[in-house]
N, C-alpha and C. Protein backbone atom coordinates (compact mmCIF):
# COMPACT_ATOMS: atom_id res chain seq x y z
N UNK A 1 -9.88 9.99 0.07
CA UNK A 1 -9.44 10.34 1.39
C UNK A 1 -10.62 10.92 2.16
N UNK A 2 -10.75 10.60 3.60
CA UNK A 2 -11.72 10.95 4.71
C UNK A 2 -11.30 11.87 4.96
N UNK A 3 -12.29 12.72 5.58
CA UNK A 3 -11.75 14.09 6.66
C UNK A 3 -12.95 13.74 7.91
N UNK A 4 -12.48 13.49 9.14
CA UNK A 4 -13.13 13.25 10.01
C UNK A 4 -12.75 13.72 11.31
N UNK A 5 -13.52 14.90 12.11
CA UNK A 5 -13.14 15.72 12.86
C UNK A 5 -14.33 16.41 13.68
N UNK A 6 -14.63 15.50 14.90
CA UNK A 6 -16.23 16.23 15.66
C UNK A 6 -15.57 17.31 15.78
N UNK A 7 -14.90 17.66 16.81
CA UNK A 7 -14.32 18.85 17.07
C UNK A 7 -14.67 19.90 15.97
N UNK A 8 -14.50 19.34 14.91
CA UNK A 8 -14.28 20.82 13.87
C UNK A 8 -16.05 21.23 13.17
N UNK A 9 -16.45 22.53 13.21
CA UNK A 9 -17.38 22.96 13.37
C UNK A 9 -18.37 23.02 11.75
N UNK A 10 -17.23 22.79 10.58
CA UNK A 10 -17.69 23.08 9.73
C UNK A 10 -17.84 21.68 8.98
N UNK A 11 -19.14 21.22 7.83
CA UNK A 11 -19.52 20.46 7.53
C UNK A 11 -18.99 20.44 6.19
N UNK A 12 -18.74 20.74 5.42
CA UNK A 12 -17.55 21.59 4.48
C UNK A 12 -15.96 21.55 4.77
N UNK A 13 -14.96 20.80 3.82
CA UNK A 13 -13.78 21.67 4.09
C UNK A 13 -13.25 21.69 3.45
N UNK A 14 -12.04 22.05 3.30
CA UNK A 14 -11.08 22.17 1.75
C UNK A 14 -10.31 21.39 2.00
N UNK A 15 -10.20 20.67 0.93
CA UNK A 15 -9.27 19.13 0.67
C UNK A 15 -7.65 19.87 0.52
N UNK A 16 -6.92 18.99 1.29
CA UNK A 16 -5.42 19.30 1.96
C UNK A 16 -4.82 19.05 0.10
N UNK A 17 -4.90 18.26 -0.46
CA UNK A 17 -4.43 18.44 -1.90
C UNK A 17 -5.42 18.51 -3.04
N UNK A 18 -5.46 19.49 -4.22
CA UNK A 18 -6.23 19.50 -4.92
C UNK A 18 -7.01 20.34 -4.53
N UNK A 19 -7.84 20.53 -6.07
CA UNK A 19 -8.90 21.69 -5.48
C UNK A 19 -10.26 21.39 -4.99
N UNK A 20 -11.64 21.62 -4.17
CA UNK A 20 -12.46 21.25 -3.79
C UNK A 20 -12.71 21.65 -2.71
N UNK A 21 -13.91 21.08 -2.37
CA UNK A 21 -14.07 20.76 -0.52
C UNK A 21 -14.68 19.17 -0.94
N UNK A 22 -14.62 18.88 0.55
CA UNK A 22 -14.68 17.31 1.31
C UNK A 22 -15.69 17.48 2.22
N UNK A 23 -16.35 16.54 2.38
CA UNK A 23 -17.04 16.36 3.40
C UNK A 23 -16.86 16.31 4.80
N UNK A 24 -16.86 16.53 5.57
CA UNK A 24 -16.37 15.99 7.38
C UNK A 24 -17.12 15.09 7.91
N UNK A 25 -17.06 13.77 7.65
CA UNK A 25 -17.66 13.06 8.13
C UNK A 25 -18.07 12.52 9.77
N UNK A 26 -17.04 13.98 10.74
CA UNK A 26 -17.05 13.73 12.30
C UNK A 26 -17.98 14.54 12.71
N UNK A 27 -18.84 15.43 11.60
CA UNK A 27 -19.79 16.46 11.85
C UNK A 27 -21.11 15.70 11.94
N UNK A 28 -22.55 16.20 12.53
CA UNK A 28 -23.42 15.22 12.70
C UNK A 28 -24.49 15.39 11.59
N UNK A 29 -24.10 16.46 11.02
CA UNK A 29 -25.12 16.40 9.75
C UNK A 29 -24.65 15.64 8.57
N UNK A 30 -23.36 15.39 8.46
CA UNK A 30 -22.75 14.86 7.28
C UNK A 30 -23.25 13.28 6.94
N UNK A 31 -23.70 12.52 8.26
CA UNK A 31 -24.46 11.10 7.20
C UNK A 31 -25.77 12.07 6.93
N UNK A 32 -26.20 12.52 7.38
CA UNK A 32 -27.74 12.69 6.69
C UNK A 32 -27.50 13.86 5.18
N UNK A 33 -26.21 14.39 5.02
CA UNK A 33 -26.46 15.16 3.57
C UNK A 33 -25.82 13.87 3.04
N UNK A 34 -24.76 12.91 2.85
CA UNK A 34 -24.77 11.57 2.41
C UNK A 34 -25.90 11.06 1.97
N UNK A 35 -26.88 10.83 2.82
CA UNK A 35 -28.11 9.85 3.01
C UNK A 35 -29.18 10.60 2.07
N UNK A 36 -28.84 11.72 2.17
CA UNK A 36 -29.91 12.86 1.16
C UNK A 36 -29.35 12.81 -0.46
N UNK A 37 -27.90 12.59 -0.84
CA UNK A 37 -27.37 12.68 -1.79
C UNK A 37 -27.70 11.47 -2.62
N UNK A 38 -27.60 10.43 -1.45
CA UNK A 38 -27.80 9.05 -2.29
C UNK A 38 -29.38 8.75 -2.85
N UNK A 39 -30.18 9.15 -1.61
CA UNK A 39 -31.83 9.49 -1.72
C UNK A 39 -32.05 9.62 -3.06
N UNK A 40 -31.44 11.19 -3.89
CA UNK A 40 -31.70 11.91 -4.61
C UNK A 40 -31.37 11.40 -5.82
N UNK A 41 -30.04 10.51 -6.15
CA UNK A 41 -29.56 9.89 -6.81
C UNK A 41 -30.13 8.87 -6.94
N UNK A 42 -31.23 7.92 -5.91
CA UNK A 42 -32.03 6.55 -6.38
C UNK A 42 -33.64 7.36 -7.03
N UNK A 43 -33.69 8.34 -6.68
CA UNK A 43 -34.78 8.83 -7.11
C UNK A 43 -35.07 9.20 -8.44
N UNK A 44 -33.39 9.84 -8.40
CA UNK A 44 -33.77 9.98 -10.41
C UNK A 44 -33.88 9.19 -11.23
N UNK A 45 -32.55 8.07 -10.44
CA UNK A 45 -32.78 6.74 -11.15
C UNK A 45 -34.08 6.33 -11.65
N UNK A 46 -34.86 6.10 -10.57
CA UNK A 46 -35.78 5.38 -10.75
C UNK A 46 -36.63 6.20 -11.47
N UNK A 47 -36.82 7.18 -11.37
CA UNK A 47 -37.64 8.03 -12.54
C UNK A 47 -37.57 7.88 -13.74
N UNK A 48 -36.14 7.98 -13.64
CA UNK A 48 -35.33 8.07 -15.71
C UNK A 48 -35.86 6.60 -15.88
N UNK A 49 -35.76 5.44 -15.59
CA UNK A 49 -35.86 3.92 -15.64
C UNK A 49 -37.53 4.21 -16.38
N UNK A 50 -38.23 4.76 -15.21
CA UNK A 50 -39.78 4.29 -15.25
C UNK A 50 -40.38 4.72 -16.53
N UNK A 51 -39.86 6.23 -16.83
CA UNK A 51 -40.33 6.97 -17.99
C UNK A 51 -39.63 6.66 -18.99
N UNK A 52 -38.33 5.89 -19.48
CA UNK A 52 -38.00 4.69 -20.56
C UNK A 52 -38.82 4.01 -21.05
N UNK A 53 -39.27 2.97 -19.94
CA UNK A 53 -39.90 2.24 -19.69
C UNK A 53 -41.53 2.49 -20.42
N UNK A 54 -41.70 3.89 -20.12
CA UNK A 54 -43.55 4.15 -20.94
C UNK A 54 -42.80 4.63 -22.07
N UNK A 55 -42.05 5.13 -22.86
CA UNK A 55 -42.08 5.49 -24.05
C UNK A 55 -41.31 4.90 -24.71
C-alpha cells in the first residue's frame, strides 16, 4: 500500500495497519531517499559480486 500526500509535511508515516512507518511518496524528498536506497543496494551488490569474483 502507497501513502501519498503533498499536503502532508512529514516524509515518514505510520502505516494505518500494522506496525511500521511508510514512506509518503507526495513528499519531494521521498523519490530521492527511494533513489538513494536503491543506489545503495546496487552498490553492495556490485561489491559483494566483484570481491567473489577475486577470491
Amino acid at each position: 500500500m502507497f501513502y501519498s500526500d503533498p499536503r502532508d509535511p512529514r516524509l515518514f508515516v505510520l502505516r494505518r495497519s500494522g506496525l511500521g512507518l511508510t514512506l509518503n511518496f507526495g513528499h519531494p524528498s521521498a523519490r530521492l531517499a527511494l533513489l538513494g536506497l536503491f543506489g545503495a543496494l546496487a552498490l553492495v551488490t556490485t561489491l559483494a559480486t566483484l570481491l567473489a569474483a577475486l577470491t
